[in-house]
Structures are given as structure tokens and as C-alpha cells.
Protein backbone atom coordinates (compact mmCIF):
# COMPACT_ATOMS: atom_id res chain seq x y z
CA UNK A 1 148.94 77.08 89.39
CA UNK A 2 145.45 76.19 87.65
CA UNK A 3 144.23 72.81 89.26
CA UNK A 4 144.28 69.41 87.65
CA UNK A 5 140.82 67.98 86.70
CA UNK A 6 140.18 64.61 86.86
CA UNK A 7 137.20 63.25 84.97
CA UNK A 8 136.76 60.22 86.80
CA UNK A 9 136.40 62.39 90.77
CA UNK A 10 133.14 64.11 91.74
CA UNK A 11 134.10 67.08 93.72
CA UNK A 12 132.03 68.15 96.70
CA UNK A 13 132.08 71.63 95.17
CA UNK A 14 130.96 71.18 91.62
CA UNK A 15 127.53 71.05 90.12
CA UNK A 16 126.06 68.60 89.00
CA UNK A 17 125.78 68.17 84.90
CA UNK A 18 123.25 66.52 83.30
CA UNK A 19 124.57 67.18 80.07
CA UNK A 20 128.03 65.99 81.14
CA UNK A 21 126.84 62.75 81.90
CA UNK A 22 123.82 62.84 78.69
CA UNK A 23 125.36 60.15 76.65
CA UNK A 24 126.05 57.91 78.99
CA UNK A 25 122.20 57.90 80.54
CA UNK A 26 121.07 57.91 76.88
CA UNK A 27 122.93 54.40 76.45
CA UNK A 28 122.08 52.83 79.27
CA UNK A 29 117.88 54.00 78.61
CA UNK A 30 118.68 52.91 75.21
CA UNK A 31 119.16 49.25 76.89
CA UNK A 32 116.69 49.77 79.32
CA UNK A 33 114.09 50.30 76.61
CA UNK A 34 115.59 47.85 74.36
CA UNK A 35 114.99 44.93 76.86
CA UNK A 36 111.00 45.85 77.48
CA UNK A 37 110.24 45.91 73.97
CA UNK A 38 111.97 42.69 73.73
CA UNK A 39 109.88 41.11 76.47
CA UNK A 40 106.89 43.08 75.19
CA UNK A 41 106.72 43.07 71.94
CA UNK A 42 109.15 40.65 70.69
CA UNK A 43 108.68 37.48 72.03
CA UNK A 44 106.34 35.94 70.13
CA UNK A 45 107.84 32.44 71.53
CA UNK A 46 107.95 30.40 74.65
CA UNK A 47 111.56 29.61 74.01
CA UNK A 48 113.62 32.42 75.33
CA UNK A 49 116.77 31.53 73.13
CA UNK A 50 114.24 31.24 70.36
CA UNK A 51 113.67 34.72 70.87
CA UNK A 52 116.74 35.91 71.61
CA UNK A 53 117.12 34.28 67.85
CA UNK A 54 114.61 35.72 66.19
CA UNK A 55 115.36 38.74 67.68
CA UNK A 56 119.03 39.32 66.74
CA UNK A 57 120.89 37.21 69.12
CA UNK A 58 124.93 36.74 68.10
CA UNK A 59 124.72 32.76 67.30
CA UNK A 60 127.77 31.96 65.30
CA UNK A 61 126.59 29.96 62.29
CA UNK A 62 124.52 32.17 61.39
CA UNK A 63 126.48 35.86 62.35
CA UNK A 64 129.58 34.49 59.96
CA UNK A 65 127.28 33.42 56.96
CA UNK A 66 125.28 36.74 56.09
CA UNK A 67 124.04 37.80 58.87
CA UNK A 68 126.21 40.84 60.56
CA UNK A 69 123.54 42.63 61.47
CA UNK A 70 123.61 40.98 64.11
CA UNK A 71 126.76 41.84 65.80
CA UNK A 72 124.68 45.74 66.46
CA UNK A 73 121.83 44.16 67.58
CA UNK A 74 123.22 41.55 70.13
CA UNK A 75 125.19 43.75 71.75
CA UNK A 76 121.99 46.01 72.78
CA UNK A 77 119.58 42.25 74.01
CA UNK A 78 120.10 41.02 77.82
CA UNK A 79 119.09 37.28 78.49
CA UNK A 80 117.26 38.42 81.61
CA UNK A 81 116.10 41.13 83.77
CA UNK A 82 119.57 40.54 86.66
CA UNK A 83 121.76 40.54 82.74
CA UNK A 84 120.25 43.55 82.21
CA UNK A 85 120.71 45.53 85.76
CA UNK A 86 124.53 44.34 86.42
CA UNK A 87 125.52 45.49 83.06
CA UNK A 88 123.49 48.61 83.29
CA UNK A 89 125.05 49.52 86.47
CA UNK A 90 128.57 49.08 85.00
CA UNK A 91 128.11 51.02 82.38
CA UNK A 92 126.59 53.93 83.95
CA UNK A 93 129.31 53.90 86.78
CA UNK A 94 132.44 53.61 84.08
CA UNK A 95 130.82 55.27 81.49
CA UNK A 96 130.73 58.92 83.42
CA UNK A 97 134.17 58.95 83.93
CA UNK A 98 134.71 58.17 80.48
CA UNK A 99 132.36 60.76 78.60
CA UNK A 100 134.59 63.47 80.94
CA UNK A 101 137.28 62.39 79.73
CA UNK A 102 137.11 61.62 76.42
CA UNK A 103 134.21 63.68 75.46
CA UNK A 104 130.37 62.38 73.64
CA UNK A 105 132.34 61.56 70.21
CA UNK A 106 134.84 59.56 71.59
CA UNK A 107 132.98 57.36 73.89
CA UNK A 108 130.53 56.62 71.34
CA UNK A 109 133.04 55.91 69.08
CA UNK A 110 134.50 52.99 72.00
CA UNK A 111 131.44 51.71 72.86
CA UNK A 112 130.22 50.99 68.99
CA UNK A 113 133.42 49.68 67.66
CA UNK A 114 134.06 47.61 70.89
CA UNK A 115 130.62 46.54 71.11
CA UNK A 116 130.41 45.58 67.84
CA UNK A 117 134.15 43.83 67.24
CA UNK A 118 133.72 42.04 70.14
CA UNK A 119 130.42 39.97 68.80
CA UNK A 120 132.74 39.34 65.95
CA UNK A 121 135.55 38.34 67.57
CA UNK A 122 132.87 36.03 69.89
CA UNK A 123 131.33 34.70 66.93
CA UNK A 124 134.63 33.61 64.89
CA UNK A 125 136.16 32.19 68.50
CA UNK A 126 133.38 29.94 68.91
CA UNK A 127 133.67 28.76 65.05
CA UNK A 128 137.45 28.27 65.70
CA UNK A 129 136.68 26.18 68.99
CA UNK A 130 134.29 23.78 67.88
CA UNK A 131 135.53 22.89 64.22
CA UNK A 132 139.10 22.27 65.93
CA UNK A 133 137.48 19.90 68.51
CA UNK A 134 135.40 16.58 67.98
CA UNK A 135 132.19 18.37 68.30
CA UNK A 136 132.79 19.57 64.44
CA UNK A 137 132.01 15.88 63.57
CA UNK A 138 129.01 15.30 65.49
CA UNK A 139 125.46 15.23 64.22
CA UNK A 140 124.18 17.30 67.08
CA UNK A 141 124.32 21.28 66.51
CA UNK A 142 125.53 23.30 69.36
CA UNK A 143 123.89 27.06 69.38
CA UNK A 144 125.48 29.41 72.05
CA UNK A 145 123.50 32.37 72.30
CA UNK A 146 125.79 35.80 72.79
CA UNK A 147 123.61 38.70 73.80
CA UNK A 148 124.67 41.51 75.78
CA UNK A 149 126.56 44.84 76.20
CA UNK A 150 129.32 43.90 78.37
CA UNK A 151 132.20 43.71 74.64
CA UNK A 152 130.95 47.28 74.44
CA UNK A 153 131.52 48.32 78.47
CA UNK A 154 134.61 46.32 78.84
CA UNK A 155 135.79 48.44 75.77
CA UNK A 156 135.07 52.13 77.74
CA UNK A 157 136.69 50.42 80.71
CA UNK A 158 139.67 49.12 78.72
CA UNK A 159 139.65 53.37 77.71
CA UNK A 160 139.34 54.61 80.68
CA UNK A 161 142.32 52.70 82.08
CA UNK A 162 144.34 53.71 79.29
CA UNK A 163 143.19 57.68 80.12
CA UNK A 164 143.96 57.01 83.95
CA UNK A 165 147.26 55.65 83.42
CA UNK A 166 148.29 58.55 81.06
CA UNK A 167 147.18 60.52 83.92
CA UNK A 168 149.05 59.32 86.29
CA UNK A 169 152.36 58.48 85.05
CA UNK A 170 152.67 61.06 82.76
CA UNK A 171 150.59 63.79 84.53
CA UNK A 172 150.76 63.56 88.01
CA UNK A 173 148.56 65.84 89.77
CA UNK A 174 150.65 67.82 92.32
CA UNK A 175 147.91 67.32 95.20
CA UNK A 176 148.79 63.93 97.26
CA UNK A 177 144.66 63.13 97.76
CA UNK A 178 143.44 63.78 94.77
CA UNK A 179 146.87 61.73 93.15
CA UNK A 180 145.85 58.88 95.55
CA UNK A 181 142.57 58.86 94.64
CA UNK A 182 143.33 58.88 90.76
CA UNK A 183 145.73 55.57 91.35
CA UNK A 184 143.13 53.94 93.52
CA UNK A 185 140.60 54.61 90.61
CA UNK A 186 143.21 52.90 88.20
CA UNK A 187 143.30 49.89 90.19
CA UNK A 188 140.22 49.06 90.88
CA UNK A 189 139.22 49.76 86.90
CA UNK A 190 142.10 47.19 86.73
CA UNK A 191 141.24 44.83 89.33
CA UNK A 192 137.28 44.74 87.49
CA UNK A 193 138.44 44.03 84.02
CA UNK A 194 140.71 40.88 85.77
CA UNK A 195 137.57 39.82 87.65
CA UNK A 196 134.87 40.16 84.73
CA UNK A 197 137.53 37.96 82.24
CA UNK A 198 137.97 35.34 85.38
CA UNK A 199 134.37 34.86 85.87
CA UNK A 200 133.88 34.30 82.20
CA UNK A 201 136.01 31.33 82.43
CA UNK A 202 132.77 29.48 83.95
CA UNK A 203 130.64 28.06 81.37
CA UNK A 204 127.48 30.07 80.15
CA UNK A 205 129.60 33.58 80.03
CA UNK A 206 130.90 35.07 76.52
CA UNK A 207 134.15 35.89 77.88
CA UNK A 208 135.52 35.78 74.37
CA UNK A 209 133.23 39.38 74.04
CA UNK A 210 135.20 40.68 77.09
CA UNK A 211 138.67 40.01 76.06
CA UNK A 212 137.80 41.49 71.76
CA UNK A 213 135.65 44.40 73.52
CA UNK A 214 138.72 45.36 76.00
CA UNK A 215 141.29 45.13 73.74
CA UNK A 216 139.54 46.95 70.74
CA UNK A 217 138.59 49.90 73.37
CA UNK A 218 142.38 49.95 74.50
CA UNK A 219 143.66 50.16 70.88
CA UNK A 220 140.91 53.19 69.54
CA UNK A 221 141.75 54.93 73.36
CA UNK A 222 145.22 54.62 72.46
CA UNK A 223 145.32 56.24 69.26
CA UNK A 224 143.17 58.87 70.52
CA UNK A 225 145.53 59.95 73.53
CA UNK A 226 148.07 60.28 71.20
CA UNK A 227 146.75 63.06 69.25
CA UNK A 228 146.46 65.93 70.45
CA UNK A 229 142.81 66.73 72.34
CA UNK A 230 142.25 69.96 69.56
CA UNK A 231 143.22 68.27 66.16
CA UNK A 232 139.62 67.50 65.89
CA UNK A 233 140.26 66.11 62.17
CA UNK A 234 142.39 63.60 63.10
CA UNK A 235 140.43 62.45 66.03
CA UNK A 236 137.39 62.37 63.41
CA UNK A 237 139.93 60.14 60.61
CA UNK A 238 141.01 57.72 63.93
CA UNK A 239 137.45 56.87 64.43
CA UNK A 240 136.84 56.57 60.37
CA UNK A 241 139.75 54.22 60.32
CA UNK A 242 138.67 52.22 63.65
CA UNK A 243 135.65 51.86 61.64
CA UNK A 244 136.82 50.97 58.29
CA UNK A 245 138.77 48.21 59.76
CA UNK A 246 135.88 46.85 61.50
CA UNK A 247 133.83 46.88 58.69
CA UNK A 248 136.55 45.18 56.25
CA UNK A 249 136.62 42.47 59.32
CA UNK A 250 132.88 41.93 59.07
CA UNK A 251 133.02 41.53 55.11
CA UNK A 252 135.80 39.06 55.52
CA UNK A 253 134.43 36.41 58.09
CA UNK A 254 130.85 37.11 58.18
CA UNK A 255 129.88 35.82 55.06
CA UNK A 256 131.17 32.50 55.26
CA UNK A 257 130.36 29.69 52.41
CA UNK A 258 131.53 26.65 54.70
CA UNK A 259 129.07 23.87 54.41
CA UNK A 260 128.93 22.34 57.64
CA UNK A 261 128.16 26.10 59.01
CA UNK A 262 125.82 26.32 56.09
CA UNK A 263 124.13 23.23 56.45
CA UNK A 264 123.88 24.23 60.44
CA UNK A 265 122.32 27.91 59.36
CA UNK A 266 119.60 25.98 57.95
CA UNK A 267 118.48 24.09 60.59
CA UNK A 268 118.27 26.41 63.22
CA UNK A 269 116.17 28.38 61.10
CA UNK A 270 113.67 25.65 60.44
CA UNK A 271 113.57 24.95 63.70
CA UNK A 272 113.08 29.01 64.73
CA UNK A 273 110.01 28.78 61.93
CA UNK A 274 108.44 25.83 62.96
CA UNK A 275 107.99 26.93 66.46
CA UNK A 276 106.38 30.17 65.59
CA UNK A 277 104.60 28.71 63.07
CA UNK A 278 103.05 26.39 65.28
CA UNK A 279 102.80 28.99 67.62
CA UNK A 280 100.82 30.74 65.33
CA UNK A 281 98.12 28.20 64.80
């Protein structure tokens, strides 16, 4: 009887792959290197948010009226060097298991869409919030600052849950260890997703990011486990559609011609531009 693999065990036996683990390296280098040019090269200000907004950061007001570019480009910016490491680490440690076991497409696939839906969904909660609240009629303007990959990792961990409990209820591997091992993996993918959305309940964390990344990488993961692993074509129209969606999303609340958020847009940018220009004096 051929042997079970599990994607998310490291056997004693096998080899170590580079290439089995490539993509998930790449992304978290890709952050790495993201961040020092940031600090480098792109700070031109002694206002980190300033930065951060100059940069790309996800601030609402101006995200949902034209610019959705920066939905891609928050999710890859860290507020700090500790930001940077924690989410690093968590992506590296869930994102093996989920390249083996959904393959390079696939977790790419997760970790865009997710990454990129939930600075959408963060952007749009945060406009929902404040003009149902009193702080809609005040003359201050409030700017929270989303930056970060953790929509994107919570999305490969929201897949790789989905994967692990297909695994287990529906393919139980026949060896008691390795079927132990495989629930104990479940649970504490489980028990890390319930944590992460519990400590965002503190102020200062985007935990709207972590609740539209996980469920957006549960809902493409789903789809995908239900075709079969071969049909290559309709894994490839899945990820088109995932896509499409997202991008129909984007068109309909990013461009936004509300004239408080408007009016709000404007200032922060003059703001932004008279700091560097007087930093540039």
C-alpha cells in the first residue's frame, strides 16, 4: 500500500528541496528586500507614517478614491524592523507546507488575491466605521496607516487549514503517528489564526486585514480542493475568476466620489507635500 504524503511533515528520510520550498523563500526575500529599500531609499521624510504614505501605505481615503494601487503595494511595506521579522517568520513556516501542498501556482494565487482583498476589505471597514460613528462629523481627520503582509499569510493559513482538514477527515492516513501528527498540525494552524484575530482586537492592529485575508484564502482553497489536482484548466479559470472578482471589487469601491473622503484625500496630501517640500529646502 503506497504511503500517504503529507505536505505539511518533514521526514527524517527525505532530502531536502530547495526548489520545493523556492516560492515561498522568494516571497519572504521579496519582503525582506522590500523593507531596506524602503528605509534606504524611500524615506525621504522624518515622519515614518509620512513615508509609509508616500510610499504606498493602505490609508483609506485615499485607497477608495483612485488610488488601488495601493492595496499591492501595502501589503509588501512593514512599519518596523520586529513587523517585518514576526510576519516573515510566519510566512516562511506556513508557507512550506502550503507550496507542497498546493503547488507554486496555487499559493501564489492565495497569497495575491488574499493579500490584496484583504487591504480592500481593511480600507472599506475603516470607511464604514468612522462615517457610522461621530468621528464622521468632526473637523479632525483620522489616518490609520495599514501596511503589512499578514491579509496575505492569514490567507495561505486559512488554505492550509482547509487542505489539512480535507486530509484528515476525508483521507485519513492509515499510520496512527503520522495521523496524529497531521491533526496536531490542524490545530495549532487553528489555534494561530484564533490568536492572530484576538490580538488584533487591541488598538494599532489591522485585524480587519486578518479576518478579509483568511476568509478570501479559505474560499479560493476551497474551490481549488474541489477540482480535481490534474484538470489544470479549471484550476487556471478558478484563479481567473478569484481574480476577476477582485478586480470588479476594486473598480466598485475604490474610486469613490464622496466629498467628505474627497475633501479628506486632499489634505493629507498637502500635508505629505509640504513636509517634503520643506524637507527639501
Amino acid at each position: 500500500m503506497a504511503e500517504q504524503q503529507n505536505p505539511f511533515s518533514i521526514k527524517s528520510k527525505a532530502r531536502f528541496s530547495l526548489g520545493a520550498i523556492a516560492l515561498t523563500l522568494t516571497l519572504v526575500l521579496l519582503n525582506i528586500a522590500v523593507y531596506f529599500y524602503q528605509i534606504v531609499f524611500a524615506s525621504p521624510l522624518d515622519s515614518r507614517e509620512s513615508n509609509l504614505i508616500l510610499f504606498g501605505a493602505n490609508i483609506y481615503q485615499l485607497s477608495l478614491t483612485g488610488d488601488w494601487w495601493r492595496y499591492p503595494i501595502s501589503m509588501m511595506l512593514h512599519s518596523n524592523g520586529m513587523h517585518l521579522a514576526f510576519n516573515c517568520l510566519a510566512l516562511f513556516v506556513i508557507g512550506i507546507g502550503c507550496e507542497r501542498a498546493y503547488g507554486k501556482f496555487k499559493l501564489l494565487a492565495i497569497y495575491i488575491i488574499s493579500g490584496i482583498g484583504a487591504a480592500l476589505f481593511s480600507a472599506y471597514w475603516q470607511y464604514y466605521e468612522i462615517s457610522n460613528s461621530d468621528l464622521w462629523t468632526d473637523s479632525t481627520v483620522y489616518i490609520t496607516i495599514g501596511v503589512g503582509a499578514s491579509g496575505a499569510i492569514m490567507g495561505i493559513a486559512a488554505a492550509s487549514v482547509i487542505y489539512l482538514i480535507k486530509v484528515v477527515i476525508n483521507k485519513p492516513n492509515p499510520h496512527p503517528v503520522i495521523q496524529r501528527r497531521q491533526k496536531y498540525q490542524l490545530y495549532n494552524l487553528i489555534a494561530m489564526i484564533a490568536l492572530t484575530l484576538i490580538n488584533g482586537l487591541q488598538s494599532g492592529v489591522d485585524n480587519a486585514a486578518h479576518v478579509g485575508g483568511a476568509i478570501i484564502g479559505a474560499l479560493i482553497s476551497i474551490a481549488y480542493i474541489l477540482v480535481p489536482h490534474k484538470l489544470r484548466v479549471a484550476n487556471l479559470c478558478i484563479t481567473v475568476i478569484a481574480a476577476s472578482l477582485l478586480t470588479m471589487m476594486i473598480y466598485l469601491y475604490s474610486f469613490s466620489t464622496n466629498k467628505h473622503l474627497l475633501e479628506e484625500r486632499e489634505f493629507i496630501y498637502q500635508e505629505v507635500y509640504t513636509e517634503l517640500a520643506d524637507a527639501n529646502q
